[in-house]
Structures are given as structure tokens and as C-alpha cells.
C-alpha atoms as a PDB file:
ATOM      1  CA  UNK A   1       0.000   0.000   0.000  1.00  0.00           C
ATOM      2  CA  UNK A   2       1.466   3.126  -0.958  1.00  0.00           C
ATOM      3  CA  UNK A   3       1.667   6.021   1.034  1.00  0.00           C
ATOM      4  CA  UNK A   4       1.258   9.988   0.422  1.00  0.00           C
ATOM      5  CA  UNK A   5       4.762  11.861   1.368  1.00  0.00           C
ATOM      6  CA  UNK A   6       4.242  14.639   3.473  1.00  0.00           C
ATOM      7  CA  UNK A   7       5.351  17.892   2.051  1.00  0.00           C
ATOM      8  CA  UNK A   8       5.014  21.908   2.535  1.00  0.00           C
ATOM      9  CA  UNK A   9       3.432  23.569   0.272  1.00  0.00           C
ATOM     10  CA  UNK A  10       5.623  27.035   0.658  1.00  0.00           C
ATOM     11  CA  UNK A  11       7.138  27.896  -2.592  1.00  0.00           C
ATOM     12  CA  UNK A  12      10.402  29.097  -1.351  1.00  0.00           C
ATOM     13  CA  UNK A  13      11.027  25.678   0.568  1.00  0.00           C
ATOM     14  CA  UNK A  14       9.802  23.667  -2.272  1.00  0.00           C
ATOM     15  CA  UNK A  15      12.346  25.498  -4.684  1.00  0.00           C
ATOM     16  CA  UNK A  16      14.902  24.658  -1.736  1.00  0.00           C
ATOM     17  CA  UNK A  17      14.780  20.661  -2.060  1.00  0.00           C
ATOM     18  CA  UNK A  18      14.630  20.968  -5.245  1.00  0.00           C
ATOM     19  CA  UNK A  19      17.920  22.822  -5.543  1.00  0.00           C
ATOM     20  CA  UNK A  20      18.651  19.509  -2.483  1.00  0.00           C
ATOM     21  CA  UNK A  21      17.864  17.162  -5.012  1.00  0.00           C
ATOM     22  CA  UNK A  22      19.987  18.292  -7.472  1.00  0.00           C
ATOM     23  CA  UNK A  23      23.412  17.729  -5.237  1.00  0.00           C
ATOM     24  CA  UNK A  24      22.384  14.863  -3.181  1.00  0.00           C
ATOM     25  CA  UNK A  25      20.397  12.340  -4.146  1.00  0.00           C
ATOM     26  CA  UNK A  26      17.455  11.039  -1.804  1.00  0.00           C
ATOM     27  CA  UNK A  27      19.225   7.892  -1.276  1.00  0.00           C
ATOM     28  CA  UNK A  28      22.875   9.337  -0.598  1.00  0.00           C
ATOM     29  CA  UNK A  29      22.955   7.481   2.552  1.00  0.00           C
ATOM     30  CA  UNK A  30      23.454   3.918   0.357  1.00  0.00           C
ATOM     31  CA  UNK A  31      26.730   6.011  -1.608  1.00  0.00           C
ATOM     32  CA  UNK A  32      30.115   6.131   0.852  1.00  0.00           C
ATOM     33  CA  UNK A  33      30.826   8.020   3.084  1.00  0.00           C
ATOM     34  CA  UNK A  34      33.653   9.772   0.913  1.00  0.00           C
ATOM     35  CA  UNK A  35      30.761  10.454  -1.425  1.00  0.00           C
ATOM     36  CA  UNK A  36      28.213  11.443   0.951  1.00  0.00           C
ATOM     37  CA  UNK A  37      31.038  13.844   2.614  1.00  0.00           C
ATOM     38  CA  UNK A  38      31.368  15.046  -1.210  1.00  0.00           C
ATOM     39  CA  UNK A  39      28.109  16.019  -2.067  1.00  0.00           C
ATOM     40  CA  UNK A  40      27.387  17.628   0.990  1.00  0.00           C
ATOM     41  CA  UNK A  41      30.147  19.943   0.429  1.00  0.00           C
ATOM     42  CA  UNK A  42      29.119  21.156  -3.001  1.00  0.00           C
ATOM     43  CA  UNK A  43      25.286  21.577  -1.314  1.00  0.00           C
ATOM     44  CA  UNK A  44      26.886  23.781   1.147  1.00  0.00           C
ATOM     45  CA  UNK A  45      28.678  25.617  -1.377  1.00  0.00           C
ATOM     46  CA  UNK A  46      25.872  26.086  -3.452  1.00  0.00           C
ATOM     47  CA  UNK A  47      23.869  28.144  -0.632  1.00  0.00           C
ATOM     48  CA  UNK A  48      26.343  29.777   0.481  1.00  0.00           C
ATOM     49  CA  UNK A  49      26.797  33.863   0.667  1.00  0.00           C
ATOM     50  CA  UNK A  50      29.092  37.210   1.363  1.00  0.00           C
ATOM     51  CA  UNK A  51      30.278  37.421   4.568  1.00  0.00           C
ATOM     52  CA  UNK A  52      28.903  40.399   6.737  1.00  0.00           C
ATOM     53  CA  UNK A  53      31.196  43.764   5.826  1.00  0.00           C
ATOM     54  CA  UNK A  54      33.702  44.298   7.818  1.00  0.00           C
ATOM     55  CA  UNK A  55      33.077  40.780   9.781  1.00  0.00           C
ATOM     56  CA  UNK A  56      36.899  39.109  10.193  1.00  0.00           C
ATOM     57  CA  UNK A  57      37.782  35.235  10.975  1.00  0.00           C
ATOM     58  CA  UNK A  58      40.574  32.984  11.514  1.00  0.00           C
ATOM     59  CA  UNK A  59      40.990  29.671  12.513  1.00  0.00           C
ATOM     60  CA  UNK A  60      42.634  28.074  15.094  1.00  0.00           C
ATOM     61  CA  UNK A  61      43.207  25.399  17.508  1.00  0.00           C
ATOM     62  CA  UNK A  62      41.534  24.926  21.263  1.00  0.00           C
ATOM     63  CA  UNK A  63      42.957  21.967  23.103  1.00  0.00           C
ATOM     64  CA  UNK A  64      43.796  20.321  20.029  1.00  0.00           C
ATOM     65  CA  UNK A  65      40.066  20.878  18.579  1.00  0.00           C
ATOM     66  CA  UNK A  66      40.098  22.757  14.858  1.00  0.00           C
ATOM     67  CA  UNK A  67      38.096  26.014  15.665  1.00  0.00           C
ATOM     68  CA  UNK A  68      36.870  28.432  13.588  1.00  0.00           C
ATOM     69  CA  UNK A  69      36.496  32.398  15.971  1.00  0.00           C
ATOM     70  CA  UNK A  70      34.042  35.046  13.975  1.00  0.00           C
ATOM     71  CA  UNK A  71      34.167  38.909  15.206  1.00  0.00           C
ATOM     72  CA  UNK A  72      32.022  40.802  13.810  1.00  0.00           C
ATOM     73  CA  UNK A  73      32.677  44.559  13.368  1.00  0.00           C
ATOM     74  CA  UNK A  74      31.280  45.810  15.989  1.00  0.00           C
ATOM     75  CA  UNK A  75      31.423  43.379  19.303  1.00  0.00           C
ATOM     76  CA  UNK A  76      28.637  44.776  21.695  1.00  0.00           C
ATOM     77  CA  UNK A  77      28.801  41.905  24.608  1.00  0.00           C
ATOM     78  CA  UNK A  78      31.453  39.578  26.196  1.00  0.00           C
ATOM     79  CA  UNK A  79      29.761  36.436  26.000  1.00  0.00           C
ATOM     80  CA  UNK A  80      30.518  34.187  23.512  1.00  0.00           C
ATOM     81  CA  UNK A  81      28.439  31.965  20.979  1.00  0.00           C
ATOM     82  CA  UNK A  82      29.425  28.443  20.855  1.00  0.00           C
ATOM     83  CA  UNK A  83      28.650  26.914  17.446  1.00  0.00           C
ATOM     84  CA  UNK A  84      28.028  23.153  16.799  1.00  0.00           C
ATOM     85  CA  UNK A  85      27.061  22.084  13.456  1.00  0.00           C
ATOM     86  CA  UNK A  86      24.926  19.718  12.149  1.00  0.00           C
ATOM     87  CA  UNK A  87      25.727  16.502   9.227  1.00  0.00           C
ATOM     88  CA  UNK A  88      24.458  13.532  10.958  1.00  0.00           C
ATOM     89  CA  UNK A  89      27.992  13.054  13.421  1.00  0.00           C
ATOM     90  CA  UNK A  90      29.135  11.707   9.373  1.00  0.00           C
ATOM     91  CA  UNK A  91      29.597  15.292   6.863  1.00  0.00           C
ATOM     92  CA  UNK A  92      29.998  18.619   7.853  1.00  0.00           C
ATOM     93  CA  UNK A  93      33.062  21.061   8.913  1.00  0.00           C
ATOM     94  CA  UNK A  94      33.665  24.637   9.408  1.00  0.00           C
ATOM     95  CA  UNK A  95      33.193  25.595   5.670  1.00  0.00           C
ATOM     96  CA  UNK A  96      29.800  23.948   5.672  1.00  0.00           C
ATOM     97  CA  UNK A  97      28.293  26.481   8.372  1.00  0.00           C
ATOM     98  CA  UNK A  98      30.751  29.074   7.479  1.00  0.00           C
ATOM     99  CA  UNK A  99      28.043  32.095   6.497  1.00  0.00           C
ATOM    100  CA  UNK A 100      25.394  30.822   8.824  1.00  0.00           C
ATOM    101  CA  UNK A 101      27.811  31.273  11.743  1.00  0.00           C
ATOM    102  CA  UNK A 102      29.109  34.713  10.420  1.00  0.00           C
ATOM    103  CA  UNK A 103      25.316  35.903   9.955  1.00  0.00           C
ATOM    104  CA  UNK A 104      24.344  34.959  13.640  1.00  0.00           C
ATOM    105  CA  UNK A 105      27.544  36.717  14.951  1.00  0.00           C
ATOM    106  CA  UNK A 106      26.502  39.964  13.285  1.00  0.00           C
ATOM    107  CA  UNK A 107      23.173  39.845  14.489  1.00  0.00           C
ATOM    108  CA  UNK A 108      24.248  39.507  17.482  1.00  0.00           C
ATOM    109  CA  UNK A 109      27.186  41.628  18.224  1.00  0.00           C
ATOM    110  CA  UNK A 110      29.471  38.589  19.519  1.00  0.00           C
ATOM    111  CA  UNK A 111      32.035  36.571  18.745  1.00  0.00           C
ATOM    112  CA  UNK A 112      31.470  33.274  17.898  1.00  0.00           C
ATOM    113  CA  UNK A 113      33.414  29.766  17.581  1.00  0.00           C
ATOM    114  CA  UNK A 114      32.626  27.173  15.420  1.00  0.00           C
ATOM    115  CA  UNK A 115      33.290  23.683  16.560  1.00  0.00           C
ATOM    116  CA  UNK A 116      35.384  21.357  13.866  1.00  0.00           C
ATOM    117  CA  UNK A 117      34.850  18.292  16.007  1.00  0.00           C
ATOM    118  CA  UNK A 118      35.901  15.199  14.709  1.00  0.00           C
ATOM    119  CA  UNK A 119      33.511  12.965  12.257  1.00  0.00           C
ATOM    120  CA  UNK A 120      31.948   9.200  12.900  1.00  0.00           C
ATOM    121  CA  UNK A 121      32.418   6.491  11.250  1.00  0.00           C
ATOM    122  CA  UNK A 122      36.319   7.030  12.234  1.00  0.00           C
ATOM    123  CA  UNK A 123      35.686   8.200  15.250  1.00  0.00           C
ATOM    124  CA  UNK A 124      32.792   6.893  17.311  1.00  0.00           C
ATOM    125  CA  UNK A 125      30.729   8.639  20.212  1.00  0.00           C
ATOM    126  CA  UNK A 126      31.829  10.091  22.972  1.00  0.00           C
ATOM    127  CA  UNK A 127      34.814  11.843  20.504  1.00  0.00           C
ATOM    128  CA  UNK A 128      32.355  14.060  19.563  1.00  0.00           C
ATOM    129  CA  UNK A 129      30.811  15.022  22.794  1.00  0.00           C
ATOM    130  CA  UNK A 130      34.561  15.363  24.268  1.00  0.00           C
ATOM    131  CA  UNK A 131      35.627  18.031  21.479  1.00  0.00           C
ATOM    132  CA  UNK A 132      32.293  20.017  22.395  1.00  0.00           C
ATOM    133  CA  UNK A 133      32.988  20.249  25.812  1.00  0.00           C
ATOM    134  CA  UNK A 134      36.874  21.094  25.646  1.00  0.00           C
ATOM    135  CA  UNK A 135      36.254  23.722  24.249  1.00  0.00           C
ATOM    136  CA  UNK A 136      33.385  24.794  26.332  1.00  0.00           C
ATOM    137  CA  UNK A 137      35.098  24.529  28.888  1.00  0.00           C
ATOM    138  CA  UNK A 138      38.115  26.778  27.397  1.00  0.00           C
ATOM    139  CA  UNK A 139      35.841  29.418  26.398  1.00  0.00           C
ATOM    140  CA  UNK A 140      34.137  29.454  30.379  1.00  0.00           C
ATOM    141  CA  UNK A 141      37.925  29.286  32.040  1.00  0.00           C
ATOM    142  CA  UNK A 142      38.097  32.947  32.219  1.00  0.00           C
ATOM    143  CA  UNK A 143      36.779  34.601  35.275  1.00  0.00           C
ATOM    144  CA  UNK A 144      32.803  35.702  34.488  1.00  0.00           C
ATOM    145  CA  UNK A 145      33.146  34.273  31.188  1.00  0.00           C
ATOM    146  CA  UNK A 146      29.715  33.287  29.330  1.00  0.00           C
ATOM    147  CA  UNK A 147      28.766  31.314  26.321  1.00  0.00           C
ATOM    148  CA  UNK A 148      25.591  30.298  24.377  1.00  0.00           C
ATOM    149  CA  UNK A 149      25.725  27.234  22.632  1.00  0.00           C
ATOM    150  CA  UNK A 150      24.101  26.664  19.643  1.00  0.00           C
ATOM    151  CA  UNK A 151      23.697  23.513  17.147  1.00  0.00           C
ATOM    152  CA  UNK A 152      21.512  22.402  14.657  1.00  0.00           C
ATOM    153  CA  UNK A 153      20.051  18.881  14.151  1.00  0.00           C
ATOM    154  CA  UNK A 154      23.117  16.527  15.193  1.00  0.00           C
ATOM    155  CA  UNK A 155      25.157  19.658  16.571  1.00  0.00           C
ATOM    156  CA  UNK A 156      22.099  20.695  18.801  1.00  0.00           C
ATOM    157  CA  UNK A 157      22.105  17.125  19.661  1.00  0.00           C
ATOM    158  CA  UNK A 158      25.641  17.983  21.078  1.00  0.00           C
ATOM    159  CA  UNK A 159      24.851  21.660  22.350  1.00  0.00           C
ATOM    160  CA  UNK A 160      21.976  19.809  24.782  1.00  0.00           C
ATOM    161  CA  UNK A 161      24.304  17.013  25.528  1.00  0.00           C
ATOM    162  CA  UNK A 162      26.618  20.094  26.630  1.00  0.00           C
ATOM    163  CA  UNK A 163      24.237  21.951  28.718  1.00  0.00           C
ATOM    164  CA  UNK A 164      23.210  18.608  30.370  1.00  0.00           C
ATOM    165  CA  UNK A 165      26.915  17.737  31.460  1.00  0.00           C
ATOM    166  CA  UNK A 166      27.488  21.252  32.435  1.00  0.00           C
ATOM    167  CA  UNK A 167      24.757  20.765  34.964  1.00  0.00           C
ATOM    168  CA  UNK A 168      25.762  17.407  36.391  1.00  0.00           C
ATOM    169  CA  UNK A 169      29.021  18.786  36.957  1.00  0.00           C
ATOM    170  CA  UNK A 170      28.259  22.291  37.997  1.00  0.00           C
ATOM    171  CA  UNK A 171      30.172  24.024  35.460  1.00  0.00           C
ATOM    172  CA  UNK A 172      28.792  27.694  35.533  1.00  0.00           C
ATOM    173  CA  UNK A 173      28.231  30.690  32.897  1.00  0.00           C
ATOM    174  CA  UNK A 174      26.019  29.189  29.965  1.00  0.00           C
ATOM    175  CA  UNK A 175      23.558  31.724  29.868  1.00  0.00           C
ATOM    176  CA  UNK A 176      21.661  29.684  27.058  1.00  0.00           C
ATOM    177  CA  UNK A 177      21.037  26.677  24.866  1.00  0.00           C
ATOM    178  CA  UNK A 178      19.489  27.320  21.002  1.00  0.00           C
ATOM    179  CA  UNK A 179      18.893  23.752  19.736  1.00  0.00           C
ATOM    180  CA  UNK A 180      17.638  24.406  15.514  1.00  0.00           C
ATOM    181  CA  UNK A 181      15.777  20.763  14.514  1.00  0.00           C
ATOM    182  CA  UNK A 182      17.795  18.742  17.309  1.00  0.00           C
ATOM    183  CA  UNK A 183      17.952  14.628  17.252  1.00  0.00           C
ATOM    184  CA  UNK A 184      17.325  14.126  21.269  1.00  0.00           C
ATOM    185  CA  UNK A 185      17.114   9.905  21.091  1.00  0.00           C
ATOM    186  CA  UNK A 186      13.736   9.905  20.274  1.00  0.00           C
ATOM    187  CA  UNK A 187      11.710   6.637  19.608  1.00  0.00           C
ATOM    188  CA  UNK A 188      11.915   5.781  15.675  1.00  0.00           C
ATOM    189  CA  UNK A 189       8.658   3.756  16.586  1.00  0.00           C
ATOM    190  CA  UNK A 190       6.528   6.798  17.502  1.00  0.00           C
ATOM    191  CA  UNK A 191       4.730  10.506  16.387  1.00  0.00           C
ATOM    192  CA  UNK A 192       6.851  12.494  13.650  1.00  0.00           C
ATOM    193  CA  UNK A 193       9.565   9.044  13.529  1.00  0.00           C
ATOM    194  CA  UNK A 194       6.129   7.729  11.998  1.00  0.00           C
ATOM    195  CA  UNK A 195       4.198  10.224  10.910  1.00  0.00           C
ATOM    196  CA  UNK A 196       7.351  12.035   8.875  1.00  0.00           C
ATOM    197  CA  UNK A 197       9.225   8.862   8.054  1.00  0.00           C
ATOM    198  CA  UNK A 198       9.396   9.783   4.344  1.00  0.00           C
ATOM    199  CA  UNK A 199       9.728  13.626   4.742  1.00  0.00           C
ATOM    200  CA  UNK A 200      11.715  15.288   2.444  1.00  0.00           C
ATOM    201  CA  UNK A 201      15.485  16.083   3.140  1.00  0.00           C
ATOM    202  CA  UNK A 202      15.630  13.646   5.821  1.00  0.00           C
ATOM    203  CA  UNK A 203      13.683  10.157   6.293  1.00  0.00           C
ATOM    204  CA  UNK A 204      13.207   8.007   9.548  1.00  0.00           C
ATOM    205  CA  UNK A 205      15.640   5.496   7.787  1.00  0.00           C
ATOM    206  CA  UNK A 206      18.214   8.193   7.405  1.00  0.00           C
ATOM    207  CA  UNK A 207      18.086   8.724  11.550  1.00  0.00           C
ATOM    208  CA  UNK A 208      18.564   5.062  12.054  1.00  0.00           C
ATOM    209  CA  UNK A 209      22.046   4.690   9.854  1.00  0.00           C
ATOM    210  CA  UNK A 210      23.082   7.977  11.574  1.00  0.00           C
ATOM    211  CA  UNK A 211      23.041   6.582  15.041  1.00  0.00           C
ATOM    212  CA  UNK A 212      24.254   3.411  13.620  1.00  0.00           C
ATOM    213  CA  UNK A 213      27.732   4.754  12.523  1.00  0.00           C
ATOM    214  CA  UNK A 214      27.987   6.897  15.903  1.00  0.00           C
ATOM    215  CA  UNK A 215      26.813   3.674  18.380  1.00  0.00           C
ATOM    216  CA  UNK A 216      26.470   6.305  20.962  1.00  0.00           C
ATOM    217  CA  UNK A 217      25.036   4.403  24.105  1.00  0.00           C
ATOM    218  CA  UNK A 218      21.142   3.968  23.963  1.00  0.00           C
ATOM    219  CA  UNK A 219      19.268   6.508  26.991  1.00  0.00           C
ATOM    220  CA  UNK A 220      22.444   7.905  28.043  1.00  0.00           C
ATOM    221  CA  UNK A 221      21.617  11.405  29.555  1.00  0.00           C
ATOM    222  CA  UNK A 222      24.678  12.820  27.542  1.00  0.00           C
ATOM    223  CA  UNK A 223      24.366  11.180  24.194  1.00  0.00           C
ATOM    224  CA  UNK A 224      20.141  11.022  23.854  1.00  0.00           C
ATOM    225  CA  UNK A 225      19.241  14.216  26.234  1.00  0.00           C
ATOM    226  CA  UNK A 226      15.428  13.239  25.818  1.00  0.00           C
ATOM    227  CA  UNK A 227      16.661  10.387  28.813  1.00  0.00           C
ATOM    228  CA  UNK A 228      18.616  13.202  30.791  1.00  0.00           C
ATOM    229  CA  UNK A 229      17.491  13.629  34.463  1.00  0.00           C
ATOM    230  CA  UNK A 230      16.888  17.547  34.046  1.00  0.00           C
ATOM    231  CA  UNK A 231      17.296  19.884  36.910  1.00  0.00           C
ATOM    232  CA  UNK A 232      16.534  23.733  37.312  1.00  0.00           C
ATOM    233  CA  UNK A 233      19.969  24.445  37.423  1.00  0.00           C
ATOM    234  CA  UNK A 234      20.055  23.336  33.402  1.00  0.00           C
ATOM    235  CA  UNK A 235      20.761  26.610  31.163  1.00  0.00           C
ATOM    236  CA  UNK A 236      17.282  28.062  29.708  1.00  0.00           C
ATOM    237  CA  UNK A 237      16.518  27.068  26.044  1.00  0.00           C
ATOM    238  CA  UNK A 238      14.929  28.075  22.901  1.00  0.00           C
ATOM    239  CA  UNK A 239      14.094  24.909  20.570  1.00  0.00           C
ATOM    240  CA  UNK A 240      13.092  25.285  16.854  1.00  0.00           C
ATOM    241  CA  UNK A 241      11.351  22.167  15.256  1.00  0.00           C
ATOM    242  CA  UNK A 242      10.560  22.207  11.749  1.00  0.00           C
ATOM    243  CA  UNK A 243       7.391  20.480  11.219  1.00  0.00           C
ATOM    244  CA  UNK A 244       8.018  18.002   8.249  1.00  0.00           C
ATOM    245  CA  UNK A 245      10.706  16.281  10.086  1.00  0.00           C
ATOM    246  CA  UNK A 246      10.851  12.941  11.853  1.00  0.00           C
ATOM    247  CA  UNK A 247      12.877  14.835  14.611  1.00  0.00           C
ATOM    248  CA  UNK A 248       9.804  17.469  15.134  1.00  0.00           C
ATOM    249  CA  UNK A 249       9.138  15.384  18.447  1.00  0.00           C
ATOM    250  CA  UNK A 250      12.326  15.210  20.025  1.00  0.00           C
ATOM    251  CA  UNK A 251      12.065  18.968  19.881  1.00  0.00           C
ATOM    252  CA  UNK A 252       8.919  18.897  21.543  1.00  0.00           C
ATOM    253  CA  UNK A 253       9.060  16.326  23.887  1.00  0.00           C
ATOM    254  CA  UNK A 254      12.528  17.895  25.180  1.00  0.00           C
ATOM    255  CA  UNK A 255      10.717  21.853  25.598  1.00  0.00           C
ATOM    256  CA  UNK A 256       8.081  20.231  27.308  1.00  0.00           C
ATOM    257  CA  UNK A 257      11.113  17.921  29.727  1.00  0.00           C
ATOM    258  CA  UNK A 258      12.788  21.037  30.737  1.00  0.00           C
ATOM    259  CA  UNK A 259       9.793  23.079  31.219  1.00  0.00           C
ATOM    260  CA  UNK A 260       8.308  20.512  33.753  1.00  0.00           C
ATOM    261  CA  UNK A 261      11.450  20.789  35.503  1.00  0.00           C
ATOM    262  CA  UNK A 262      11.271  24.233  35.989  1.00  0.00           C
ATOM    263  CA  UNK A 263      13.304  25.745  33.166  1.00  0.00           C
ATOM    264  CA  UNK A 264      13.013  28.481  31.200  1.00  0.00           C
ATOM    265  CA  UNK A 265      12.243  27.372  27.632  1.00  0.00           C
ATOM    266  CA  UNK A 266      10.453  29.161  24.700  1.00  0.00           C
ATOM    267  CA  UNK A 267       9.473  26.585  21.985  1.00  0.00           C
ATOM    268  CA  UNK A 268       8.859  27.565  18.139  1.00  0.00           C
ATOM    269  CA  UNK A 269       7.535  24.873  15.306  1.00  0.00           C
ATOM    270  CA  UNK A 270       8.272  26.546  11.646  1.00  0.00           C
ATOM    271  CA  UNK A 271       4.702  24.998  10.302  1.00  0.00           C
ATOM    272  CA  UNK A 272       6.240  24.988   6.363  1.00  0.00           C
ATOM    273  CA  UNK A 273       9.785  23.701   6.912  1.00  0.00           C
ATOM    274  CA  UNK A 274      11.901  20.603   6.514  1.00  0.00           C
ATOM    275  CA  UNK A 275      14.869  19.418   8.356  1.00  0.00           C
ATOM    276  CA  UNK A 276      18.149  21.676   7.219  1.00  0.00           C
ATOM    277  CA  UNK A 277      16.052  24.549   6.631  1.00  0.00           C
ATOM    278  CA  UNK A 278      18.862  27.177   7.782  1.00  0.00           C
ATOM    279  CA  UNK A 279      20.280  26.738   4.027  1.00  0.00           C
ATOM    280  CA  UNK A 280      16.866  28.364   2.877  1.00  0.00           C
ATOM    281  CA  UNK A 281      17.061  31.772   4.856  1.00  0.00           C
ATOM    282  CA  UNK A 282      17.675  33.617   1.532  1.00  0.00           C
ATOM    283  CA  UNK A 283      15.112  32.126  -0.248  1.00  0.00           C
ATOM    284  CA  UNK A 284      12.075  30.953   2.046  1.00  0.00           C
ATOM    285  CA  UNK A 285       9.920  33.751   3.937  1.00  0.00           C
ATOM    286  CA  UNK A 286       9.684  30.633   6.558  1.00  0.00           C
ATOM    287  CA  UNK A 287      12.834  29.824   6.434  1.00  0.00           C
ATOM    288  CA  UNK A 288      13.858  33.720   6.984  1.00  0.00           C
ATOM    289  CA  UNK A 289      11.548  34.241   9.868  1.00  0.00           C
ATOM    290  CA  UNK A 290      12.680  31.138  11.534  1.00  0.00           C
ATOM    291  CA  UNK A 291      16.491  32.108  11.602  1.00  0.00           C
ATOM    292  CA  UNK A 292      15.371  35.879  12.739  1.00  0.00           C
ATOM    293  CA  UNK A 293      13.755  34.161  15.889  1.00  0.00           C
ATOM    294  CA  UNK A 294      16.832  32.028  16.067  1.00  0.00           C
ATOM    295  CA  UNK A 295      19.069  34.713  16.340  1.00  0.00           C
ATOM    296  CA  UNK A 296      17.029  36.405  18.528  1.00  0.00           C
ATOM    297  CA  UNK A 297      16.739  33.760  21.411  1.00  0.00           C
ATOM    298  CA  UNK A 298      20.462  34.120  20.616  1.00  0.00           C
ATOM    299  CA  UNK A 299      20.729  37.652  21.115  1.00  0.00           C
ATOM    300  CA  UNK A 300      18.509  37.954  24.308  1.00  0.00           C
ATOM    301  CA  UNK A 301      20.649  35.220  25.926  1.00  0.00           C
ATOM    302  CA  UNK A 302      24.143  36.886  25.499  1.00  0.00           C
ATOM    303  CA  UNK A 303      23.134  39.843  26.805  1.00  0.00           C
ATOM    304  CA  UNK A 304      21.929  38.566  29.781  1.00  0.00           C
END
């Protein structure tokens, strides 16, 4: 029996996958992962735009981790944003989130450092976790230091991981958490796992040979945050689900964790998007509102 695929009906977002489908193909999960790594690159490239005037980089190295620090022109707060990006754990590097990052660092007024942490299948969870968090806590190692982390899909998976270890070991001065479409450890047998399986950009089945190649360990507070015993004393969060994606629940589920346990959270569901919908800010009116609000929750946190 065959099945209608769920899809948006935004014009914007439908150019978007289409502009997808053209560098990846919907199965690129079957090609290897030099391939996969391959056209992911050239997708990234394809959407990708002028740096903010006057906005400077460099990279560098913290504690052995590949880093990538943004300043914008003019720096209007201390705190610093703390950028993980998203691929799956599998593609993805500093170039792939290189004008996302520089945009969210001008909106804001703040540096920012973008996380090169090291890929699966070579290297298996907790590597990535570990990277994340060394240079967390370099950035917090100054006196009154403060950082927002940030991460979309598989990097907000690692930006709540973050703000859940920081709280079990009572590291201080993360003012905020912005999780964009973040994989939590949901159940692939339940709501949008279901109900989205065949969404377009990123399928059920697509989920599954993620967490297969990373073999983090199943419910561990860390690795699937949705199992995390959350306290209070977690950092306050802004989650953005986009609704024709499998991962829309995890989103969910996790606002309405924290919020039960006392923590400030603002939720936001972008009712036309798909998963990796940052790429369309330039082209989607969704898309566009979705990373305003994103940068926002951004903004109010780092000048707290």
C-alpha cells in the first residue's frame, strides 16, 4: 500500500529541495561516506553567501580541537556563541556552516566559535561530545566568562548534551542553549519518527544509519538528552522544530522535559519547513523568519 509523502506547500522551501535534489540524491545514505562527505560539500557551497562587511575570521586550535572564531565589526557583549554544526555526526566542517555562523555573529554583536569536532564512522561517540565540551570549557575558564551554545540537528544534539553535562558537573556561565531541529534519542517507533518517516530532506531510515555509525550508548543522559534527568539548574533554552521532520518530536518532547522541571524554555515549530532549513534563509519567507527568531533567542541570551 502506498503512502502519500508529506510535504510543505511554501514555494520558497519547495524550490529549496529541489535545488537539495539536485546535489544529493534522496538515497545518498546507500553512496560512501567519501561520497556522501562530497556532495554535501558542493550543497553547502551552493547556498552559500558574502560574509557580513567588515566581519573578520581565523581559525585556530583549542585543546587540540580545529576552531573556527568570527568577530564581527562591531562586538557589543562579552559572551561568547558556541557553534556546533549539524551533518548527521558523518559530513559537515567549518566551511559547511561558514556564512550561517558569520550571519548569527553579526546579528548579534558577539564573537562566535565554530566547533570542527571530529567525524563518525572514524571516530565513534563520545569523541564528539569530548571536542564540544573542551572547548566549552576553554571558552568558560576565564573569570565571568559566558557562552551560548548553539547547534543544529546533530550539533544541537551535542549543544543539549553540553548543557546537560554542564549541569551534572556544575560548570557555571552558559547563559543559554538554542537547539535548531535537534535529534534528542527519540523513539523511531513513535509521532513524527512515523508520521514524517518519508519527509523530504531527511527520512526516519536516514536517523537510524546515523546513530548506527555513531553507536552512541542507547538513553544515556549525555548522548540522547530526551533520557537526561533535568534539573533547574540546566541553562534556559529556545528549541526550533521544523514540522516536516521525523525529529519534530524530540524537539517537543525535550521543551516540554525542561519546562516541567522548571526551566526556562520558549518553543517555536516553523509549520512549512523541513529538516536543514537554515540553508533556505535567503530564499524561504519561513525559512527567513525562523532564523530571525533564532538569532534572537540568541541575542537575548548573550546579553543577559
Amino acid at each position: 500500500m502506498s503512502t502519500v509523502r508529506p510535504m510543505p506547500s511554501e514555494t520558497g522551501i519547495l524550490d529549496f529541495l529541489k535545488i537539495c535534489n539536485s546535489f544529493c540524491p534522496e538515497d545518498a545514505v546507500s553512496a560512501s561516506i567519501e561520497q556522501q562527505r562530497a556532495w554535501y560539500d558542493a550543497l553547502c557551497a551552493r547556498f552559500d553567501r558574502p560574509l557580513p562587511e567588515g566581519l573578520m575570521y581565523v581559525d585556530g586550535m583549542v585543546m587540540r580541537v580545529p576552531i573556527r572564531r568570527y568577530r564581527p565589526r562591531l562586538v557589543e557583549t562579552s559572551t561568547v556563541l558556541l557553534y556546533l554544526h549539524g551533518g548527521g555526526f558523518v559530513v559537515g566542517s567549518l566551511e559547511s556552516h561558514h556564512a550561517i555562523c558569520a550571519e548569527i555573529a553579526e546579528f548579534v554583536g558577539a564573537e562566535l566559535v565554530s566547533v570542527d569536532y571530529r567525524l563518525a564512522p572514524e571516530h565513534r561517540w563520545p569523541t564528539q561530545s569530548e571536542d564540544c565540551f573542551s572547548v566549552l570549557k576553554h571558552l568558560l575558564s576565564a573569570v565571568g566568562s559566558k557562552v551560548v551554545i548553539i547547534g543544529d540537528s546533530a550539533g544541537a544534539n551535542l549543544a543539549a548534551g553540553l548543557a546537560v553535562r554542564a549541569a551534572q558537573d556544575d560548570l557555571a556561565g552558559i547563559s543559554g542553549q538554542v537547539l535548531i531541529y535537534p535529534a534528542l534519542g527519540g523513539d523511531l517507533q513513535k509521532g513524527s519518527y512515523v508520521e514524517m518517516a518519508e519527509a523530504p530532506g531527511l527520512t526516519t531510515s536516514d536517523v537510524a544509519y546515523y546513530r548506527d555509525l555513531l553507536r552512541a550508548p542507547l538513553n544515556h543522559p549525555v548522548a540522547e538528552p530526551l533520557h537526561a534527568t533535568i534539573t533547574k539548574d540546566i541553562a534556559p533554552a529556545f528549541i526550533s522544530v521544523a514540522h516536516f521532520d521525523p525529529l519534530r518530536d524530540d524537539g517537543r518532547a525535550y521543551a516540554s522535559k525542561l519546562a516541567e522541571a522548571g526551566v526556562e524554555v520558549w518553543f517555536r515549530e516553523e509549520p512549512q519547513m523541513v529538516h536543514a532549513w537554515l540553508r533556505a534563509r535567503h530564499m524561504s519567507k519561513g525559512a527567513a523568519a525562523g532564523f530571525n527568531a533564532v538569532c534572537a533567542a540568541v541575542r537575548l541570551f548573550a546579553y543577559r
